[in-house]
Protein backbone atom coordinates (compact mmCIF):
# COMPACT_ATOMS: atom_id res chain seq x y z
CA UNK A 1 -61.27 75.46 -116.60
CA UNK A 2 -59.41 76.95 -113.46
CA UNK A 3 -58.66 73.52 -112.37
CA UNK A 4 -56.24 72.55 -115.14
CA UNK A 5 -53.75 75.44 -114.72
CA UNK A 6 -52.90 74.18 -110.49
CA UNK A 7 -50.36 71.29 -111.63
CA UNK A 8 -48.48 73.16 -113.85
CA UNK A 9 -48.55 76.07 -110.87
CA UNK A 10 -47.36 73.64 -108.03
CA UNK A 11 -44.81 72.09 -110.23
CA UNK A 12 -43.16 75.57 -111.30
CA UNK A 13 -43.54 76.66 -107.34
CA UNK A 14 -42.34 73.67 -106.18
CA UNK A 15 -39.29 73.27 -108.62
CA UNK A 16 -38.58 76.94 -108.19
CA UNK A 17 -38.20 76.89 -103.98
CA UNK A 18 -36.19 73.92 -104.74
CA UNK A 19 -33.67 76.16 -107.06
CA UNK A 20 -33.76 78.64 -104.74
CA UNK A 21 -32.68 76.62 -101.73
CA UNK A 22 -29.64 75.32 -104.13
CA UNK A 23 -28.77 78.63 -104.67
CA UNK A 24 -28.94 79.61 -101.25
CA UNK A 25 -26.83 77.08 -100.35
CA UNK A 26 -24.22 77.41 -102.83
CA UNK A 27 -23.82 81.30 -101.69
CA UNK A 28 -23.85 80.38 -98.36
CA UNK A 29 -27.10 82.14 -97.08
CA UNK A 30 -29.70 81.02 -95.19
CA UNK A 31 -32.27 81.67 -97.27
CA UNK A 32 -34.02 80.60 -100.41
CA UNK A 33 -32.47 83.29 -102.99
CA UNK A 34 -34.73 83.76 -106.27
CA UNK A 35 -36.91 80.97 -105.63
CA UNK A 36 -40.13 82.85 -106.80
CA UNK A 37 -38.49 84.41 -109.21
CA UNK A 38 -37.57 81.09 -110.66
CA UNK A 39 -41.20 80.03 -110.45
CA UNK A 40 -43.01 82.90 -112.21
CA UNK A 41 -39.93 82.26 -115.00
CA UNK A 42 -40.54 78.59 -115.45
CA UNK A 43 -43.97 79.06 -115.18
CA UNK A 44 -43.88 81.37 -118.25
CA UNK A 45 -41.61 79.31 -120.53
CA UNK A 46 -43.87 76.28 -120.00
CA UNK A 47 -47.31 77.52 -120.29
CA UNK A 48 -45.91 79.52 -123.52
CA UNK A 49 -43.99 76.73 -124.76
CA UNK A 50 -47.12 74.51 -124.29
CA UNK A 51 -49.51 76.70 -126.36
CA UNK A 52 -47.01 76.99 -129.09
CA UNK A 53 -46.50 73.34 -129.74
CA UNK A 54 -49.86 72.32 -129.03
CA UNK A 55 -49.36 70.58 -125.68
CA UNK A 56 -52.50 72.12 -123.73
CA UNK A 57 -56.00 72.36 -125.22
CA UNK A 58 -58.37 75.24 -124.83
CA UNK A 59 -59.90 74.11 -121.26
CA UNK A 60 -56.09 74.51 -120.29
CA UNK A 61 -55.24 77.24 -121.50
CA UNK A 62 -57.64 79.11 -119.83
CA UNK A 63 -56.63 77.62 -116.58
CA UNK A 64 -53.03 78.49 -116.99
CA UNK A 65 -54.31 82.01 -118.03
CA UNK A 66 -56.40 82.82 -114.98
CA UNK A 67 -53.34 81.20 -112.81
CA UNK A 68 -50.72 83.29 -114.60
CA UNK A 69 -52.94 86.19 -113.64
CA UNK A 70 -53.61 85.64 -110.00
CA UNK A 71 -49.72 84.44 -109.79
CA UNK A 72 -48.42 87.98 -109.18
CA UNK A 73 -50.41 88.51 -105.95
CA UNK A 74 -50.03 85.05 -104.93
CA UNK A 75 -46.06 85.91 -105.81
CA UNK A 76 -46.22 88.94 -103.41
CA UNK A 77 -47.99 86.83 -100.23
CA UNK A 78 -45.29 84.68 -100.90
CA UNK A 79 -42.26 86.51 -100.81
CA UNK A 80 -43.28 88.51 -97.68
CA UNK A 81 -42.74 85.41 -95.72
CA UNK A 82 -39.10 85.31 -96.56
CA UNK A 83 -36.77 86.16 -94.69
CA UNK A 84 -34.79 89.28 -96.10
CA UNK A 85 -33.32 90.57 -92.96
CA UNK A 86 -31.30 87.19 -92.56
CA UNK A 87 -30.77 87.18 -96.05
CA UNK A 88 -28.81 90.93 -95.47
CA UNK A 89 -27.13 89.72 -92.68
CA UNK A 90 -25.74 87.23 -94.83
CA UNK A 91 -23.21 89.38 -96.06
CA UNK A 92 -21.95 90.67 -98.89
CA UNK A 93 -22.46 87.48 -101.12
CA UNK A 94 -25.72 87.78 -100.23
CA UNK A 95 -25.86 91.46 -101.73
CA UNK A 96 -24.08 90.07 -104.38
CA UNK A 97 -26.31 87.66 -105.22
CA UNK A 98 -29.19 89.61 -105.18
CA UNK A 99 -27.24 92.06 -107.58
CA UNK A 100 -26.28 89.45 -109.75
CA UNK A 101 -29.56 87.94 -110.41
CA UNK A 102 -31.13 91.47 -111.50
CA UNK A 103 -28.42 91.43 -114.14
CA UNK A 104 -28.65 88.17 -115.27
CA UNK A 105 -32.47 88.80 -114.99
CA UNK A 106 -32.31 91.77 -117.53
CA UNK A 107 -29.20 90.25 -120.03
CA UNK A 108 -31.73 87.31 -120.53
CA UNK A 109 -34.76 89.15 -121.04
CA UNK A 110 -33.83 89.36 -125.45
CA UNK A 111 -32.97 85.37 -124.83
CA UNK A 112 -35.95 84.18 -123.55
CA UNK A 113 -38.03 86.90 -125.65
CA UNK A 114 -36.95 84.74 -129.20
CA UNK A 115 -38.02 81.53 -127.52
């Protein structure tokens, strides 16, 4: 059932923005940096480590399925209302940033894969 997969949705979206204001803030930009990113991420570890352990039954599983599947375009609507262009004029920690999550996006990619 679709219904069952929206909390587990709002709370990765919601605790994701909230990272990516922190980080933001702590490199000095006025922007949310990553905070989708973080959202799709958490989202994935949760629904996966719920099915594994047994946490979510069939009905919600199917409604964290569909909402893992219409995430990306809902992902996509989302980030176009950010603000890059402030985020550039940020600076070069802003760059920076940016650069350093790719790499610490691909280095944990074989970490997260074993969990």
């Amino acid at each position: 059932m679709v219904v069952y997969g929206v909390a587990l949705l709002a709370f990765c979206y919601l605790v994701g923005i909230f990272l990516g204001d922190v980080l933001g803030v702590l490199l000095g930009v006025k922007a949310n940096v990553g905070g989708v990113g973080f959202a799709m991420l958490l989202l994935i570890i949760l629904s996966n480590m719920g099915i594994d352990k047994g946490w979510l039954d069939k009905k919600s599983q199917e409604g964290i399925s569909f909402w893992s599947a219409m995430y990306i375009p809902i992902v996509v609507a989302m980030s176009s209302i950010q603000d890059v262009v402030a985020a550039l004029s940020g600076g070069t920690i802003a760059i920076l940033g940016g650069i350093l999550g790719v790499i610490l996006g691909f280095v944990l990619i074989p970490v997260l894969s074993k969990l």
